[in-house]
C-alpha atoms as a PDB file:
ATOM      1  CA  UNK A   1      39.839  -7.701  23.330  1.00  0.00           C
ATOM      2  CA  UNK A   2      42.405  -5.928  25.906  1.00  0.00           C
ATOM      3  CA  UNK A   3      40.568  -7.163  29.094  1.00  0.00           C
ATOM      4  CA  UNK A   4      40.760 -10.673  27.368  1.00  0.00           C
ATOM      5  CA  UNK A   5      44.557 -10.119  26.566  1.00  0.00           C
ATOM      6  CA  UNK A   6      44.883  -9.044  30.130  1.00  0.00           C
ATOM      7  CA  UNK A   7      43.041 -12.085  31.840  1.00  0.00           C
ATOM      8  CA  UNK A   8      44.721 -14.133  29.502  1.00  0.00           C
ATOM      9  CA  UNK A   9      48.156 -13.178  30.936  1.00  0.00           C
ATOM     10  CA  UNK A  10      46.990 -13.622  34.894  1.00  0.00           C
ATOM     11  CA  UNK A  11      45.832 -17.454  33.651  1.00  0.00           C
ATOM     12  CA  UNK A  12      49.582 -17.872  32.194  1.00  0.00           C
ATOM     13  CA  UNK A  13      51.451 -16.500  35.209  1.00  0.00           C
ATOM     14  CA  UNK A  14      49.161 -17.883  37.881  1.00  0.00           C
ATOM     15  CA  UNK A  15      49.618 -21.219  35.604  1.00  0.00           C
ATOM     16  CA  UNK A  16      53.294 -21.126  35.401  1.00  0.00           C
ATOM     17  CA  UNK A  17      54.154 -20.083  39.165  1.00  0.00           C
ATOM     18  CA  UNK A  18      51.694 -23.298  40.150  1.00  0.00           C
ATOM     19  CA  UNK A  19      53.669 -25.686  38.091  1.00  0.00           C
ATOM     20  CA  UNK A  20      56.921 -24.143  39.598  1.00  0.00           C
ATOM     21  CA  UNK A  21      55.599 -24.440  43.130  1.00  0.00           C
ATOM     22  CA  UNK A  22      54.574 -28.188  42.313  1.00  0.00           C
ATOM     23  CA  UNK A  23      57.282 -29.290  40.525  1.00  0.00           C
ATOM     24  CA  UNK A  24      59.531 -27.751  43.440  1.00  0.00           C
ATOM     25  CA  UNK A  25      57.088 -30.226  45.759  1.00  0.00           C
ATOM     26  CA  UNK A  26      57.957 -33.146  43.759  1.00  0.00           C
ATOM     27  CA  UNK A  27      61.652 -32.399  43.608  1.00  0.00           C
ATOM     28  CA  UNK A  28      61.470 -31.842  47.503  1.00  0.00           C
ATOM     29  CA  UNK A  29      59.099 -35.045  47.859  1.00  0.00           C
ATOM     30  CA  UNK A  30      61.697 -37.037  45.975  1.00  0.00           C
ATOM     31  CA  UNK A  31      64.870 -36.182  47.615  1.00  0.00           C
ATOM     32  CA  UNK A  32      63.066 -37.037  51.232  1.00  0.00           C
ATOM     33  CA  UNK A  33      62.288 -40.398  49.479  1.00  0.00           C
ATOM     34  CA  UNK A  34      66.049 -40.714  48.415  1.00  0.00           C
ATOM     35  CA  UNK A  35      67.047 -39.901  51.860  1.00  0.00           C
ATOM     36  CA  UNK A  36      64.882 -42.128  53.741  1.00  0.00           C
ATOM     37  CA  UNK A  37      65.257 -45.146  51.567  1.00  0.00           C
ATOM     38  CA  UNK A  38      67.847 -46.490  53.559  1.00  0.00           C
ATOM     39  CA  UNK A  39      65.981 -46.901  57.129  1.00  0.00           C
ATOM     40  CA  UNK A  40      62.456 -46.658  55.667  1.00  0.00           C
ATOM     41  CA  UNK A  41      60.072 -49.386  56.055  1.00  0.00           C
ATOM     42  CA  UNK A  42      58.193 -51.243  53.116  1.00  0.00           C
ATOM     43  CA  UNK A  43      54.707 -49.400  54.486  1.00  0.00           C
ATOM     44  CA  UNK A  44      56.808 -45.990  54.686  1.00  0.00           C
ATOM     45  CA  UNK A  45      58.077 -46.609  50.641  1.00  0.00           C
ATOM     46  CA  UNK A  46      54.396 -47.192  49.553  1.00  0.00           C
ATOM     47  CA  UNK A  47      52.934 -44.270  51.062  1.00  0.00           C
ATOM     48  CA  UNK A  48      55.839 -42.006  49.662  1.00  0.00           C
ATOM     49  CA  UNK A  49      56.187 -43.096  46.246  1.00  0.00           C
ATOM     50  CA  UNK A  50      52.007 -42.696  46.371  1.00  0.00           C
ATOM     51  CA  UNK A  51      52.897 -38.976  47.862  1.00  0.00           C
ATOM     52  CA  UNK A  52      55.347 -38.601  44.975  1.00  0.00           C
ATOM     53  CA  UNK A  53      53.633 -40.211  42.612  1.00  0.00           C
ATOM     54  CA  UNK A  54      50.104 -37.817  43.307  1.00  0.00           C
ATOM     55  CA  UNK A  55      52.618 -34.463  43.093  1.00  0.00           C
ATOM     56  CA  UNK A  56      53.745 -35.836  39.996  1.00  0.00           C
ATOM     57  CA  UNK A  57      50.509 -36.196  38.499  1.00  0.00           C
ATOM     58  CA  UNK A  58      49.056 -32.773  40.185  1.00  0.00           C
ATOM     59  CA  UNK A  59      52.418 -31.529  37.963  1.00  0.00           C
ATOM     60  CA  UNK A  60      51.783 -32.981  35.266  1.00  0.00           C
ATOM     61  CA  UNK A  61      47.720 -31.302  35.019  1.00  0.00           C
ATOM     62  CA  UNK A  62      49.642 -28.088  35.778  1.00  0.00           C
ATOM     63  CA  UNK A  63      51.449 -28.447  33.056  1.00  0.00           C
ATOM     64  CA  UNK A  64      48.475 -29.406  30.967  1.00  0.00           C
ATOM     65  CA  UNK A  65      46.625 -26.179  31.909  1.00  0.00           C
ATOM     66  CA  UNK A  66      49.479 -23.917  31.533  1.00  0.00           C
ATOM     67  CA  UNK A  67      49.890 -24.875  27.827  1.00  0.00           C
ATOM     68  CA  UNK A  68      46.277 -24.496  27.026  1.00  0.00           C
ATOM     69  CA  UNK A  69      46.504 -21.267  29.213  1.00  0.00           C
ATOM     70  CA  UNK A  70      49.267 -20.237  26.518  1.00  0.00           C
ATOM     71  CA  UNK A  71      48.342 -21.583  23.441  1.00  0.00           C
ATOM     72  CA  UNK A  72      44.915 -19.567  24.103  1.00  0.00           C
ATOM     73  CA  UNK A  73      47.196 -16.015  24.385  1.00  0.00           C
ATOM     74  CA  UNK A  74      48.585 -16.998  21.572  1.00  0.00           C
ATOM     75  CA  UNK A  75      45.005 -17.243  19.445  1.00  0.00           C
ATOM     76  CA  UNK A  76      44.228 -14.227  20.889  1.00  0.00           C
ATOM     77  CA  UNK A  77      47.509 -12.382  20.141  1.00  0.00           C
ATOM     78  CA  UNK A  78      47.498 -14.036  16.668  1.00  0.00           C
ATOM     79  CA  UNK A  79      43.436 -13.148  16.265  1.00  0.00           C
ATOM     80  CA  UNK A  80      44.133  -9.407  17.552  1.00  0.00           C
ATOM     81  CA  UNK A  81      47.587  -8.885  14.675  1.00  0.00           C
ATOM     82  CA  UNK A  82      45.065 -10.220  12.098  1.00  0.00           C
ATOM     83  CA  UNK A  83      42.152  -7.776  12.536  1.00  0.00           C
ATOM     84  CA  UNK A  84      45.098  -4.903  13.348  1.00  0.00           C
ATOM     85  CA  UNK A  85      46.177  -5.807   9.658  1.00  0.00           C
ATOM     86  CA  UNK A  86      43.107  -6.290   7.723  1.00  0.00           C
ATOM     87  CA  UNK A  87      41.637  -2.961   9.497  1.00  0.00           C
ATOM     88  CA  UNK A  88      45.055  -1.086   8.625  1.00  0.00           C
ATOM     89  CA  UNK A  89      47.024  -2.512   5.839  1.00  0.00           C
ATOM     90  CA  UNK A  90      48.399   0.665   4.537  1.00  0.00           C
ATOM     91  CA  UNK A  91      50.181   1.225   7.962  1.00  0.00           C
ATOM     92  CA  UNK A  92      51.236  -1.995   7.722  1.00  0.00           C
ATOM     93  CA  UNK A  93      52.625  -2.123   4.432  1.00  0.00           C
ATOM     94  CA  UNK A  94      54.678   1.211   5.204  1.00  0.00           C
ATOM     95  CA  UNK A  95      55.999  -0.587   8.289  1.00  0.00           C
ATOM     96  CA  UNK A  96      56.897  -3.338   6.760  1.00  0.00           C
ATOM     97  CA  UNK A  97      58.788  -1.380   3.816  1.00  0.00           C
ATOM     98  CA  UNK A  98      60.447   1.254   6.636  1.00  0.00           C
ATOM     99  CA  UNK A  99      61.924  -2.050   7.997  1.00  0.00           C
ATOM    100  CA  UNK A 100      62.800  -3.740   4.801  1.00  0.00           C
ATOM    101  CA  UNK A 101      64.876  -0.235   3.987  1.00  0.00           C
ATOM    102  CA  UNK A 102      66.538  -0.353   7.348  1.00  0.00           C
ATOM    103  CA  UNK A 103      67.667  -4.164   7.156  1.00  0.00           C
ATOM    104  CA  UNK A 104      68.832  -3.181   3.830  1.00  0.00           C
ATOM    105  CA  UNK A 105      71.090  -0.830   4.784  1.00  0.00           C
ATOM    106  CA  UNK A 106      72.738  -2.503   7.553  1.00  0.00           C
ATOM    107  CA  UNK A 107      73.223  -5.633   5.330  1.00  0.00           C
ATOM    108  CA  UNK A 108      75.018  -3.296   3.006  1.00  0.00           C
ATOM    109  CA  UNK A 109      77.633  -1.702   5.213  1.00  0.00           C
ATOM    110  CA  UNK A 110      78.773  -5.243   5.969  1.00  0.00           C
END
């Protein structure tokens, strides 16, 4: 279950900092379109609004994969809590009450 958790959390990150780098692309791709609008031919505008329009789409299955990346950790973080409870509810219960007791008391100083 750890080593899952673990690979888990390298999909995420590598997921995330790929969607970053490609959405940084697109940004980049677009302001060079912005910038060359002016003095760009009709050939030049196809080819970069297909350019833009590819990073855009490779963004987009970034995205995709990062939130099935997460929603996966998630399961797995949600799966792991629920056999940590049902294999210790006793510890749980007296956590649960230790912080019940404790929110208590600061809600009655105010």
């Amino acid at each position: 279950m750890t080593t899952e958790t673990i690979s888990n959390q390298g999909t995420v990150e590598g997921s995330k900092q790929a969607l970053v780098r490609d959405l940084k692309n697109v940004a980049g791709d677009a302001n060079t379109l912005i910038n060359n609008v002016a003095t760009a031919t009709s050939d030049e505008l196809v080819m970069a609004r297909t350019k833009l329009e590819a990073g855009l789409a490779q963004a987009k299955t970034r995205l995709h994969d990062a939130s099935v990346a997460l929603t996966d950790k998630a399961r797995c973080s949600a799966d792991a809590t629920d056999e940590y409870v049902r294999n210790n509810p006793w510890k749980v219960l007296g956590v649960a009450a230790a912080a019940g007791v404790v929110i208590g008391a600061i809600l009655s100083r105010r």
